[in-house]
N, C-alpha and C. Protein backbone atom coordinates (compact mmCIF):
# COMPACT_ATOMS: atom_id res chain seq x y z
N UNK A 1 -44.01 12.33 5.79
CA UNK A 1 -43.32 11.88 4.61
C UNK A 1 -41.82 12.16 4.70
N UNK A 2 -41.28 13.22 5.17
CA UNK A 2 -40.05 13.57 5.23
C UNK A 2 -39.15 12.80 6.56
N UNK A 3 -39.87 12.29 7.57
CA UNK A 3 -39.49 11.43 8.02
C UNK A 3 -39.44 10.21 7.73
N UNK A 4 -40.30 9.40 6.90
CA UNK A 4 -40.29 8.41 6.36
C UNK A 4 -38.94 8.15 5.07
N UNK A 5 -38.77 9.62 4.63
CA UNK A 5 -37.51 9.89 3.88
C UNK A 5 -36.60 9.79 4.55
N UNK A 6 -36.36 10.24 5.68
CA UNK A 6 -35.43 10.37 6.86
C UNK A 6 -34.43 8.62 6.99
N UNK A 7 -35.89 8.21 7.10
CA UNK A 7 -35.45 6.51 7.43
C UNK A 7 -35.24 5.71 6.51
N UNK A 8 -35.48 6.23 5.50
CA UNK A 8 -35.47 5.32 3.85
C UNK A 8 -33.80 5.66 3.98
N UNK A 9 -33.06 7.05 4.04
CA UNK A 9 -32.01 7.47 3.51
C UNK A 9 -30.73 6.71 4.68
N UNK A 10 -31.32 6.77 6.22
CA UNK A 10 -30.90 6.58 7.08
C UNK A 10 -30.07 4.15 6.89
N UNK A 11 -31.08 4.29 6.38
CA UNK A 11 -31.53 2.27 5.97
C UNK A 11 -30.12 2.41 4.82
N UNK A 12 -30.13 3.12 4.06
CA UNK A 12 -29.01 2.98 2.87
C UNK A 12 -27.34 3.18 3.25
N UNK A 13 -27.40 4.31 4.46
CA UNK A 13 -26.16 4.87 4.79
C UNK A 13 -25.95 2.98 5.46
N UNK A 14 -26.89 2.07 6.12
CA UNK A 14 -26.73 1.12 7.14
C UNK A 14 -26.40 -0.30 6.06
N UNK A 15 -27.65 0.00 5.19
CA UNK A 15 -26.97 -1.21 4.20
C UNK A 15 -25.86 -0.85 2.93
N UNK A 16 -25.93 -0.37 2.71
CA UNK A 16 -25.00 -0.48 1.26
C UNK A 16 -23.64 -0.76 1.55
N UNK A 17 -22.75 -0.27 2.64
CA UNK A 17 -21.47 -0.99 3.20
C UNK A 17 -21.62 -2.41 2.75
N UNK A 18 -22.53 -2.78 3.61
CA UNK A 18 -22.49 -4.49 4.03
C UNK A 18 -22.89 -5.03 2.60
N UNK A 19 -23.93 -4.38 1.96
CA UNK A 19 -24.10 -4.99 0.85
C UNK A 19 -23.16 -5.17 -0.35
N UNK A 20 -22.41 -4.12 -0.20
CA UNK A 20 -20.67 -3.53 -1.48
C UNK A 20 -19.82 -4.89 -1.13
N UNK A 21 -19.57 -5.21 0.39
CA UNK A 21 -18.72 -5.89 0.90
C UNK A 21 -19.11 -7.08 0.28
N UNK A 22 -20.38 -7.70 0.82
CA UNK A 22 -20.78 -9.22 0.43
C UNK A 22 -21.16 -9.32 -0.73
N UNK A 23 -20.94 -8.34 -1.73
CA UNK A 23 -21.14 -8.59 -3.25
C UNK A 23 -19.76 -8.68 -3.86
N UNK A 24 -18.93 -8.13 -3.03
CA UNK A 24 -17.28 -8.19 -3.81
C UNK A 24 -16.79 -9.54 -3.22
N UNK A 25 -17.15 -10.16 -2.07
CA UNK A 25 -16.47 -11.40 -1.77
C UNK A 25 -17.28 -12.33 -2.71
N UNK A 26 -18.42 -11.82 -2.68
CA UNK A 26 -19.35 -13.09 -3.58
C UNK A 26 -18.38 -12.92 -5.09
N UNK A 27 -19.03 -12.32 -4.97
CA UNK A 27 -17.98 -12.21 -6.64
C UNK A 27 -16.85 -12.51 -7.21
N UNK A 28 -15.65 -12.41 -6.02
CA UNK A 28 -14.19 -12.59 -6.17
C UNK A 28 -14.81 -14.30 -6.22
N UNK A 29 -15.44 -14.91 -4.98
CA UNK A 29 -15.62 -16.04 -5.22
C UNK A 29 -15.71 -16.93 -6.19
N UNK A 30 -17.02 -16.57 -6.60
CA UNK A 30 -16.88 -16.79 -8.05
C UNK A 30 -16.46 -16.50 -8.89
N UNK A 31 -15.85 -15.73 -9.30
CA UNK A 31 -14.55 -15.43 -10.57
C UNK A 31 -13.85 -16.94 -10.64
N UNK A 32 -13.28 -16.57 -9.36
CA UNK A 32 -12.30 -17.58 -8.64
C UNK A 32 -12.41 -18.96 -8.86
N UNK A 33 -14.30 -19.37 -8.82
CA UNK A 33 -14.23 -20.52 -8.95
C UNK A 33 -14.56 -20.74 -10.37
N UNK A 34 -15.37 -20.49 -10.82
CA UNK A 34 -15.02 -20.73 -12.70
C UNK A 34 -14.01 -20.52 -13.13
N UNK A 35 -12.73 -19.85 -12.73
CA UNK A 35 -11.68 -19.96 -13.54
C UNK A 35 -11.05 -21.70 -13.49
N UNK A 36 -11.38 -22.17 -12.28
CA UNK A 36 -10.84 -23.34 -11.83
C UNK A 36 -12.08 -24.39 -11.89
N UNK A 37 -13.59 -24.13 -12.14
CA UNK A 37 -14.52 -24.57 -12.52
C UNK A 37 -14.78 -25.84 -11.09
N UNK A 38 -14.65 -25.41 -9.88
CA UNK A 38 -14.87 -25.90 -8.77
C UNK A 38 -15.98 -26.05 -8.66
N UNK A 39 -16.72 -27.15 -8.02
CA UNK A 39 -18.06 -27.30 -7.80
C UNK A 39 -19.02 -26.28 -6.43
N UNK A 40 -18.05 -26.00 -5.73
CA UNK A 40 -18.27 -25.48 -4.76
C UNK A 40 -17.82 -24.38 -4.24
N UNK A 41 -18.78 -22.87 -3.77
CA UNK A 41 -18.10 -22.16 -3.14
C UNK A 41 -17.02 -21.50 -2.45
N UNK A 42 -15.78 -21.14 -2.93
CA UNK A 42 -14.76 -20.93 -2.34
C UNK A 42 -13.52 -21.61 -2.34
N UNK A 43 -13.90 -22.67 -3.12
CA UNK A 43 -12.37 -23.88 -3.21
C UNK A 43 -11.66 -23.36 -3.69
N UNK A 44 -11.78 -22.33 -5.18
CA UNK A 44 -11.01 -21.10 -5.79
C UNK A 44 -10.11 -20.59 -5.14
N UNK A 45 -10.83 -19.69 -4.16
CA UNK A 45 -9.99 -19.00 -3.28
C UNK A 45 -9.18 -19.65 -2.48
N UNK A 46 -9.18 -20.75 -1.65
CA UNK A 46 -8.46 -21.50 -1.08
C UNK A 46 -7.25 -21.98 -1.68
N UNK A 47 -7.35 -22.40 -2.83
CA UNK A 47 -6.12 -22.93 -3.48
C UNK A 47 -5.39 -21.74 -4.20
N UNK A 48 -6.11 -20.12 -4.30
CA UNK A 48 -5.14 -19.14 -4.63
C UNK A 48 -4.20 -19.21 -3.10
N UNK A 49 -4.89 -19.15 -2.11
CA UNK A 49 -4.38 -18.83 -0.62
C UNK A 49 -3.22 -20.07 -0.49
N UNK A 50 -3.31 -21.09 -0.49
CA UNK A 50 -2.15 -22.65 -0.88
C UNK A 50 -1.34 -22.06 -1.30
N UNK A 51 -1.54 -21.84 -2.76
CA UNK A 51 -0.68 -21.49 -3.93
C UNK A 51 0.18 -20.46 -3.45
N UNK A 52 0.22 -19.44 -2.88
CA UNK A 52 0.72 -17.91 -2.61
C UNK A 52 1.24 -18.23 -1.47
N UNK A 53 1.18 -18.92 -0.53
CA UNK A 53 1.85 -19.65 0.89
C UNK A 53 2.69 -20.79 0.17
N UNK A 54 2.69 -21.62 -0.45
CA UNK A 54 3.16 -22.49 -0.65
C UNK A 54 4.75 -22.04 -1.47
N UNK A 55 4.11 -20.80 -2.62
CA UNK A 55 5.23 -20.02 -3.17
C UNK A 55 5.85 -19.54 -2.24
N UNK A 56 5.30 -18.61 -1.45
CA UNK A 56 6.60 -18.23 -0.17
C UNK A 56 7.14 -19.16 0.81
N UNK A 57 6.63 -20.17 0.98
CA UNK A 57 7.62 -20.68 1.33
C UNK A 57 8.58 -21.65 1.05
N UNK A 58 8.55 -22.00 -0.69
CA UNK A 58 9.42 -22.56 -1.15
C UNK A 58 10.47 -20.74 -1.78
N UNK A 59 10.11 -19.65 -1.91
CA UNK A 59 10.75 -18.57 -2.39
C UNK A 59 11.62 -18.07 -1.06
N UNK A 60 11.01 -17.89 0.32
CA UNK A 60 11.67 -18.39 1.58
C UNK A 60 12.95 -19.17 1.71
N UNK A 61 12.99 -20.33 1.17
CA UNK A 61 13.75 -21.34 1.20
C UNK A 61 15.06 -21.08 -0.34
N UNK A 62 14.30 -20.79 -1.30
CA UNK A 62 15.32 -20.56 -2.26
C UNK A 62 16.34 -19.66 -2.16
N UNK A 63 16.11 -18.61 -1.42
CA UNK A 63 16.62 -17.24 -1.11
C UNK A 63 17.98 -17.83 -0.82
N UNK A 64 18.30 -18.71 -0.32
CA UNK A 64 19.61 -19.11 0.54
C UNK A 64 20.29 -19.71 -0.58
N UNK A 65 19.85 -19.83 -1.75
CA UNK A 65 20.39 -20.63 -2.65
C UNK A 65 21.03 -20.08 -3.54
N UNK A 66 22.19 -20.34 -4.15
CA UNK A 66 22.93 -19.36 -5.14
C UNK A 66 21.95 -18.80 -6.29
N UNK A 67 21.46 -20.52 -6.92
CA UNK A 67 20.94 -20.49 -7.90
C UNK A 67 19.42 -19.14 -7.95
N UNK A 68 18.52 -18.68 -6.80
CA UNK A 68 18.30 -17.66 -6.71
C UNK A 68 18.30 -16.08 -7.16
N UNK A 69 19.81 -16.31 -6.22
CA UNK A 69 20.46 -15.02 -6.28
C UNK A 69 20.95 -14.57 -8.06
N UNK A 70 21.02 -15.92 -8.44
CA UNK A 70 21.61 -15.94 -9.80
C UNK A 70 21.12 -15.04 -10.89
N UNK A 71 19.52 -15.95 -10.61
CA UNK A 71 18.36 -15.27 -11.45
C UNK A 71 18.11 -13.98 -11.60
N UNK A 72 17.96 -13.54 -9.86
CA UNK A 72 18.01 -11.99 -9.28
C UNK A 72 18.77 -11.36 -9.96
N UNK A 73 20.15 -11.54 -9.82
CA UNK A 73 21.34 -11.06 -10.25
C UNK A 73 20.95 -10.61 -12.13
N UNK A 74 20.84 -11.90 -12.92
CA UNK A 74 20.69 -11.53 -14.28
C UNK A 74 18.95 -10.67 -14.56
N UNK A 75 18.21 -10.69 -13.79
CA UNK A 75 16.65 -9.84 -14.09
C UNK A 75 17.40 -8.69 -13.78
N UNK A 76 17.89 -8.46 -12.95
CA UNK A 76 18.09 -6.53 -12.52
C UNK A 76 19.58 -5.91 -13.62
N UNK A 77 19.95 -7.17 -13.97
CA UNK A 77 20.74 -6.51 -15.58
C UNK A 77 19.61 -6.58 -17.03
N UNK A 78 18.89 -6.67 -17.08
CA UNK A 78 17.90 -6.54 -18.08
C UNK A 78 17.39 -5.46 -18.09
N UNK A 79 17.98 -4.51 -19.44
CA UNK A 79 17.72 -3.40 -19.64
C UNK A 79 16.38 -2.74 -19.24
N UNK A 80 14.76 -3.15 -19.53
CA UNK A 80 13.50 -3.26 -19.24
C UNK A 80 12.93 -3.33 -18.68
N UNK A 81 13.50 -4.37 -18.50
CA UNK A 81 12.67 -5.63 -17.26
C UNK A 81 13.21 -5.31 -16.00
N UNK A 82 14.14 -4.66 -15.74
CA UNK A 82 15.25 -4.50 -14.41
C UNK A 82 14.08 -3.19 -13.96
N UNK A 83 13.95 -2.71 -14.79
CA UNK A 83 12.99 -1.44 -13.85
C UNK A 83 11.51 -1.80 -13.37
N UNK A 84 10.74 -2.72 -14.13
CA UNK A 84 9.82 -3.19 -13.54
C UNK A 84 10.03 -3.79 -12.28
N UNK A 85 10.82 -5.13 -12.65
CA UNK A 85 10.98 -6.19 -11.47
C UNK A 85 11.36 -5.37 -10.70
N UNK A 86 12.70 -4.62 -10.62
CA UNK A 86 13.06 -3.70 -8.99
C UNK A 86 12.33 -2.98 -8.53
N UNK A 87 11.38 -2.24 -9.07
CA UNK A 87 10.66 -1.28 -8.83
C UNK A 87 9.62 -2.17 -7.94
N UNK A 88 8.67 -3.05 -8.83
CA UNK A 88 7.92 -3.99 -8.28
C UNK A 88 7.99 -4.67 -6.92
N UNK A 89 9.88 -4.94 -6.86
CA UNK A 89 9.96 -5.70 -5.78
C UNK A 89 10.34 -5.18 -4.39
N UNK A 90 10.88 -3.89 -4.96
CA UNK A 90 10.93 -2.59 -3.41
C UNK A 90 9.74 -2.43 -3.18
N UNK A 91 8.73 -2.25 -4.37
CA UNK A 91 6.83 -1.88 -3.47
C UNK A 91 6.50 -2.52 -2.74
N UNK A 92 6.80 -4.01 -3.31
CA UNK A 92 5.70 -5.49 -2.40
C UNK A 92 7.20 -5.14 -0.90
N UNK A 93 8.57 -5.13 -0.72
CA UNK A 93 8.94 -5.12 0.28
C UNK A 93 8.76 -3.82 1.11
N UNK A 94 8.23 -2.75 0.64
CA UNK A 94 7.64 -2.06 1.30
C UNK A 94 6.56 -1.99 2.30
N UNK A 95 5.91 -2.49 1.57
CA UNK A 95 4.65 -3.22 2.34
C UNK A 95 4.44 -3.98 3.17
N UNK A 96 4.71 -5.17 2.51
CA UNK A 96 5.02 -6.78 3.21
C UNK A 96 6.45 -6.98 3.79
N UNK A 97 7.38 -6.55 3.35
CA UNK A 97 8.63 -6.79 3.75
C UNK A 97 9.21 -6.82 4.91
N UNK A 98 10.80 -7.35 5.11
CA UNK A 98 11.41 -7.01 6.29
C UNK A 98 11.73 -5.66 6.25
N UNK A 99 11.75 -4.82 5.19
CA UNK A 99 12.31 -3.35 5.16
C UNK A 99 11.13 -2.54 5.15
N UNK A 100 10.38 -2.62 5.82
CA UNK A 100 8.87 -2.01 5.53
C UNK A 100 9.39 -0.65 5.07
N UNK A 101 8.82 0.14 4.39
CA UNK A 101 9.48 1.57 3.97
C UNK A 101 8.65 2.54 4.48
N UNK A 102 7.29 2.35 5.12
CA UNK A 102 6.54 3.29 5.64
C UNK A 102 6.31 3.46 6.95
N UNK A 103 6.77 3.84 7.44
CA UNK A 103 6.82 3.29 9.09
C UNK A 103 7.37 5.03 10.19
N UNK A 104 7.65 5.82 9.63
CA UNK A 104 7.72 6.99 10.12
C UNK A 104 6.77 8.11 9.54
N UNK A 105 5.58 8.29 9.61
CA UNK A 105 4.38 9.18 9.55
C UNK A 105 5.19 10.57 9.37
N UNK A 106 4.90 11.37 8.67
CA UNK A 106 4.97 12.94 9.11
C UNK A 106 3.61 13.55 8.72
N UNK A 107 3.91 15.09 8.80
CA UNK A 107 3.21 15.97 8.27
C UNK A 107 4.26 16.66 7.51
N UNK A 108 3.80 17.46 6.91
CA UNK A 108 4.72 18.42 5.57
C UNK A 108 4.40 19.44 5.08
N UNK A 109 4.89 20.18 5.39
CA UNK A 109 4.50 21.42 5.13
C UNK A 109 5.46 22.19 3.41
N UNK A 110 4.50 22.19 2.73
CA UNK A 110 5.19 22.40 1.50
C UNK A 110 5.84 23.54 0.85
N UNK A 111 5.03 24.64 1.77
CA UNK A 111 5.71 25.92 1.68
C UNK A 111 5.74 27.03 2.38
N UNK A 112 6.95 27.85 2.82
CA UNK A 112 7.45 28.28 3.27
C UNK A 112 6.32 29.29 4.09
N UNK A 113 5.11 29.62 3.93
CA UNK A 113 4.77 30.49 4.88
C UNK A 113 3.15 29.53 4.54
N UNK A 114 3.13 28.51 5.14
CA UNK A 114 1.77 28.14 4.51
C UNK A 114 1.19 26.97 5.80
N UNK A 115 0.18 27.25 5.96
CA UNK A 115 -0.24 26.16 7.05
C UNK A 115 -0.68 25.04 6.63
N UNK A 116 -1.38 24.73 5.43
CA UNK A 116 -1.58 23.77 4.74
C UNK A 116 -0.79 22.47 4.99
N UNK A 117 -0.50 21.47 5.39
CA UNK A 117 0.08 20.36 6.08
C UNK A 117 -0.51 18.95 4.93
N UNK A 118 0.51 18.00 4.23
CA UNK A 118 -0.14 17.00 3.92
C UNK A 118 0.58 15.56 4.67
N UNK A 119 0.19 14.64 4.59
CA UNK A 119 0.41 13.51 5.65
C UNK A 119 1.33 12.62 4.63
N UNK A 120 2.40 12.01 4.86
CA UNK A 120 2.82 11.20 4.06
C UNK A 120 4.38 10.26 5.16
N UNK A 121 4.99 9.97 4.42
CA UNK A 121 6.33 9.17 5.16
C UNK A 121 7.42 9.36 4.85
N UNK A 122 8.17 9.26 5.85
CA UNK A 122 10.10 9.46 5.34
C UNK A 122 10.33 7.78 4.86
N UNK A 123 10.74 8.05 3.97
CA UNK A 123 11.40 6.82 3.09
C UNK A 123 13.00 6.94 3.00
N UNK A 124 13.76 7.76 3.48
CA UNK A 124 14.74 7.86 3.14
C UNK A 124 15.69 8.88 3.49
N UNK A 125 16.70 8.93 3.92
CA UNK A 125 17.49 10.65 3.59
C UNK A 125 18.52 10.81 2.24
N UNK A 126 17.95 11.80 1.46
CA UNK A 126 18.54 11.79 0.58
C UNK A 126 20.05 11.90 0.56
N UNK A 127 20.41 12.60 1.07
CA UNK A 127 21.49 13.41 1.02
C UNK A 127 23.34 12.38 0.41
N UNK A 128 22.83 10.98 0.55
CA UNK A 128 23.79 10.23 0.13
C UNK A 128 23.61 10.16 -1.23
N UNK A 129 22.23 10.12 -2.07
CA UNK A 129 21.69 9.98 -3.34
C UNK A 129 22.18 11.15 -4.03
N UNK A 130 22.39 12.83 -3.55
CA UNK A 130 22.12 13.73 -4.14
C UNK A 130 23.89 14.22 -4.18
N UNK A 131 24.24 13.97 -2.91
CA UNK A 131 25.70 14.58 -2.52
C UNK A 131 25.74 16.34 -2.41
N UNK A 132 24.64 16.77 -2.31
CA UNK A 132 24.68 18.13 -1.94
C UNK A 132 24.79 18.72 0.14
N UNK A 133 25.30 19.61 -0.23
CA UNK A 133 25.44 20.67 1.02
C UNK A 133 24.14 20.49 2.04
N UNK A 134 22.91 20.56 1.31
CA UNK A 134 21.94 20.34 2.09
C UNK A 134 21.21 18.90 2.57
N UNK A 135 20.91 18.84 3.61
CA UNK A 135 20.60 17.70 3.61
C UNK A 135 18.97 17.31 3.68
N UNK A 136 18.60 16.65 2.78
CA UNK A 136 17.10 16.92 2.19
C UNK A 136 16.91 15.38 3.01
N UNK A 137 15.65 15.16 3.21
CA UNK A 137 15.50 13.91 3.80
C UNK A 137 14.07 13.47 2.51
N UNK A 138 14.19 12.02 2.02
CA UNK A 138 13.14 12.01 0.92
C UNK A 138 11.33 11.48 1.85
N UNK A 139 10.50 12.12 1.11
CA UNK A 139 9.35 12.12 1.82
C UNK A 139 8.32 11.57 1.05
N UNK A 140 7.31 10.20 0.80
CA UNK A 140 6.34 10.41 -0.08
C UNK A 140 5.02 10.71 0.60
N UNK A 141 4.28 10.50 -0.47
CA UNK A 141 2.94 11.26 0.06
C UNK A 141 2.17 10.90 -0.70
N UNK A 142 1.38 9.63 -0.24
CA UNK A 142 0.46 8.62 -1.43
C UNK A 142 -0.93 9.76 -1.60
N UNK A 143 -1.48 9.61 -3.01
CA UNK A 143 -2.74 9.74 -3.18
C UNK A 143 -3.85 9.46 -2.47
N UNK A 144 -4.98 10.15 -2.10
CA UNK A 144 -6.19 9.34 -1.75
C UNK A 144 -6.78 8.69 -3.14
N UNK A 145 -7.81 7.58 -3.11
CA UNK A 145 -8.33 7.08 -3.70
C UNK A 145 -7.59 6.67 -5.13
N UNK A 146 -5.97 6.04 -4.69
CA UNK A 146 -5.26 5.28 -5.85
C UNK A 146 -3.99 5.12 -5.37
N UNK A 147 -3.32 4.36 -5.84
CA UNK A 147 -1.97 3.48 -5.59
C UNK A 147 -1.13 4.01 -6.15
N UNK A 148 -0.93 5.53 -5.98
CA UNK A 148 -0.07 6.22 -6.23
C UNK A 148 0.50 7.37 -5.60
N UNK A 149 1.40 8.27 -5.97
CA UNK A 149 1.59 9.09 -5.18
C UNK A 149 3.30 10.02 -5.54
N UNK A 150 3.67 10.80 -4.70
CA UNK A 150 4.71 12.14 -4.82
C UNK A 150 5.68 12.06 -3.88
N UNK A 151 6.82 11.73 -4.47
CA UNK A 151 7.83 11.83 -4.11
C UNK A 151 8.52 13.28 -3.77
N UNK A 152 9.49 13.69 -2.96
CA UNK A 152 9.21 14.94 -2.09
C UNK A 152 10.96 14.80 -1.49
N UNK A 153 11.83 15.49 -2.14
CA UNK A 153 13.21 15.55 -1.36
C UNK A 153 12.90 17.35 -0.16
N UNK A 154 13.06 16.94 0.70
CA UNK A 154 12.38 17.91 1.62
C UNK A 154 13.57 18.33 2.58
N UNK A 155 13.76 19.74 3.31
CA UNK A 155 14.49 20.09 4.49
C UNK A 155 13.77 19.64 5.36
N UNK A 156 14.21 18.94 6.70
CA UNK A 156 13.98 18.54 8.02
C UNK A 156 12.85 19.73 8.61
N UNK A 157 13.37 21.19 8.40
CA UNK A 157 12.65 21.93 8.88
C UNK A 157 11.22 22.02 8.35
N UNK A 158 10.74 21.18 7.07
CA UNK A 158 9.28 21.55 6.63
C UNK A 158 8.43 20.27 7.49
N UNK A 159 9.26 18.85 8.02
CA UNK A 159 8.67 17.80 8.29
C UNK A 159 8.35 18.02 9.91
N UNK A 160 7.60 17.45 10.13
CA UNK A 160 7.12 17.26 11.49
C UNK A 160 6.68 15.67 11.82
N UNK A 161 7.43 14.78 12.47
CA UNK A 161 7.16 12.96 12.48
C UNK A 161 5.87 13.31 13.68
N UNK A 162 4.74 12.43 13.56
CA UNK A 162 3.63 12.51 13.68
C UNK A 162 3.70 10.80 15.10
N UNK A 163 3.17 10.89 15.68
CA UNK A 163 2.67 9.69 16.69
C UNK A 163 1.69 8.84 15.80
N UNK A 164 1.35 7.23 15.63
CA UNK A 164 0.63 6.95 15.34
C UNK A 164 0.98 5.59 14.16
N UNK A 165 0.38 4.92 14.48
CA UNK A 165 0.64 3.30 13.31
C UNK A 165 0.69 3.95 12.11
N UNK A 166 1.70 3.18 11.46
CA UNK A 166 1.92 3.73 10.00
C UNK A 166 0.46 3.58 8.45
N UNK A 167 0.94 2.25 9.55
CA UNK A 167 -1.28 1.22 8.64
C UNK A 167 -2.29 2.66 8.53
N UNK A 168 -2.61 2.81 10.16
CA UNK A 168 -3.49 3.72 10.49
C UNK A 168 -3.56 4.78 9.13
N UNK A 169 -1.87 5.16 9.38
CA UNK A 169 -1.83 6.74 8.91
C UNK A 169 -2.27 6.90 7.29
N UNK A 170 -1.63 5.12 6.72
CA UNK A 170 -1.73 5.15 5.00
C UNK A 170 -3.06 4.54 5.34
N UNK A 171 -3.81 4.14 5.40
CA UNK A 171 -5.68 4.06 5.21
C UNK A 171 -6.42 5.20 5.87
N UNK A 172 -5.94 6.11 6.50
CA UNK A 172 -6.72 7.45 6.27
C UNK A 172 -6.20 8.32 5.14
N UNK A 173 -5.45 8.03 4.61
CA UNK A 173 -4.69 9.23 3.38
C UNK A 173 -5.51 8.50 2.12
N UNK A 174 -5.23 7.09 1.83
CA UNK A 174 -5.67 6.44 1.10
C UNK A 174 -6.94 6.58 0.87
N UNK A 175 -7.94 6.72 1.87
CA UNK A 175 -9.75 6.62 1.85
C UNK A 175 -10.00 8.46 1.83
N UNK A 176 -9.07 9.51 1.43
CA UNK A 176 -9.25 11.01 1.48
C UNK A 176 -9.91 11.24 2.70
N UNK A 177 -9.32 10.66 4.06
CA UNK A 177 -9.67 10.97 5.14
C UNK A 177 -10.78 10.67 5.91
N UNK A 178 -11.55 9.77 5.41
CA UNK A 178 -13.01 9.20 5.68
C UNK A 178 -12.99 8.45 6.32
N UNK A 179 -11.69 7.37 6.64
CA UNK A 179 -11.80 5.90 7.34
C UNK A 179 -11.20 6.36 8.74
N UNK A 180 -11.90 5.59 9.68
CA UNK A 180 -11.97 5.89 11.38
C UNK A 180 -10.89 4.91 11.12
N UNK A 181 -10.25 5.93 12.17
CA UNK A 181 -8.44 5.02 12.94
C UNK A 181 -8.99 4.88 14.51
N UNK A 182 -8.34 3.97 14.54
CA UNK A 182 -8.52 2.78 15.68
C UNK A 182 -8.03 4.13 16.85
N UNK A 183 -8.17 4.21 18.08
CA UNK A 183 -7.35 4.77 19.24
C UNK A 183 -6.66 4.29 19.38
């Protein structure tokens, strides 16, 4: 019996991945397609995928255009709205961008006699932001399991830059260390 338990428990660790996976695409699917009330499987998604290519590359093309810059120009003077949109639009160019912002891995050591080490990225050196004597270099350090995370003005001497894809490094921090990185 306890082997038969063995293999019951062993069957779940094997399906439930695959099953989580093909229930969230099924699903997005369909969301997708009743919002747009498509007759068929997946046309939803296809025309979000159009739509989002088609925007970049007419947003691609506008960029060169005054009228653009214009818009840009008056959203980031909007008292409100200037902190969303900028904020918003350094994340997505973080990510996606030509300025990727995560791209130097460290480790970090947070205090002064402590081995404890957390994984995060240099985003920055402060030291132009702050104008102090010391020169702090800025460090974040996303959450596992959420789209958030800690900002960190740090001495050089607590960081240690780490070998290794930046992707890699933010989907093992992100999954609290559970997700296999590639060799």
């Amino acid at each position: 019996m306890k082997k038969l338990l063995g293999y019951f428990l062993q069957g779940i660790l094997f399906v439930t991945p695959l099953a989580v996976t093909i229930y969230l695409i099924f699903s997005t699917f369909h969301y997708l397609d009743n919002i747009f009330n498509f007759p068929y499987p997946g046309i939803g998604l296809l025309v979000i995928i159009v739509t989002i290519t088609l925007i970049g590359a007419i947003g691609s093309y506008l960029i060169q255009f005054p009228m653009f810059r214009y818009f840009d120009s008056k959203i980031r003077k909007m008292p409100f709205v200037k902190i969303i949109y900028v904020t918003v639009k350094d994340f997505v160019d973080a990510f996606l961008g030509q300025k990727r912002g995560f791209k130097r891995p460290v480790l970090v050591k947070l205090y002064e006699n402590s081995e404890i080490r957390r994984l995060g990225f240099i985003t920055d050196d402060a030291h132009h932001l702050l104008k102090t004597p010391t020169d702090y270099i800025t460090v974040y350090i996303p959450h596992s399991f959420a789209i958030s995370g800690q900002l960190y003005l740090m001495p050089p001497s607590y960081i240690t830059e780490i070998k290794g894809k930046p992707t890699d490094i933010l989907k093992y921090i992100i999954a609290g260390g559970i997700a296999k990185v590639e060799e």
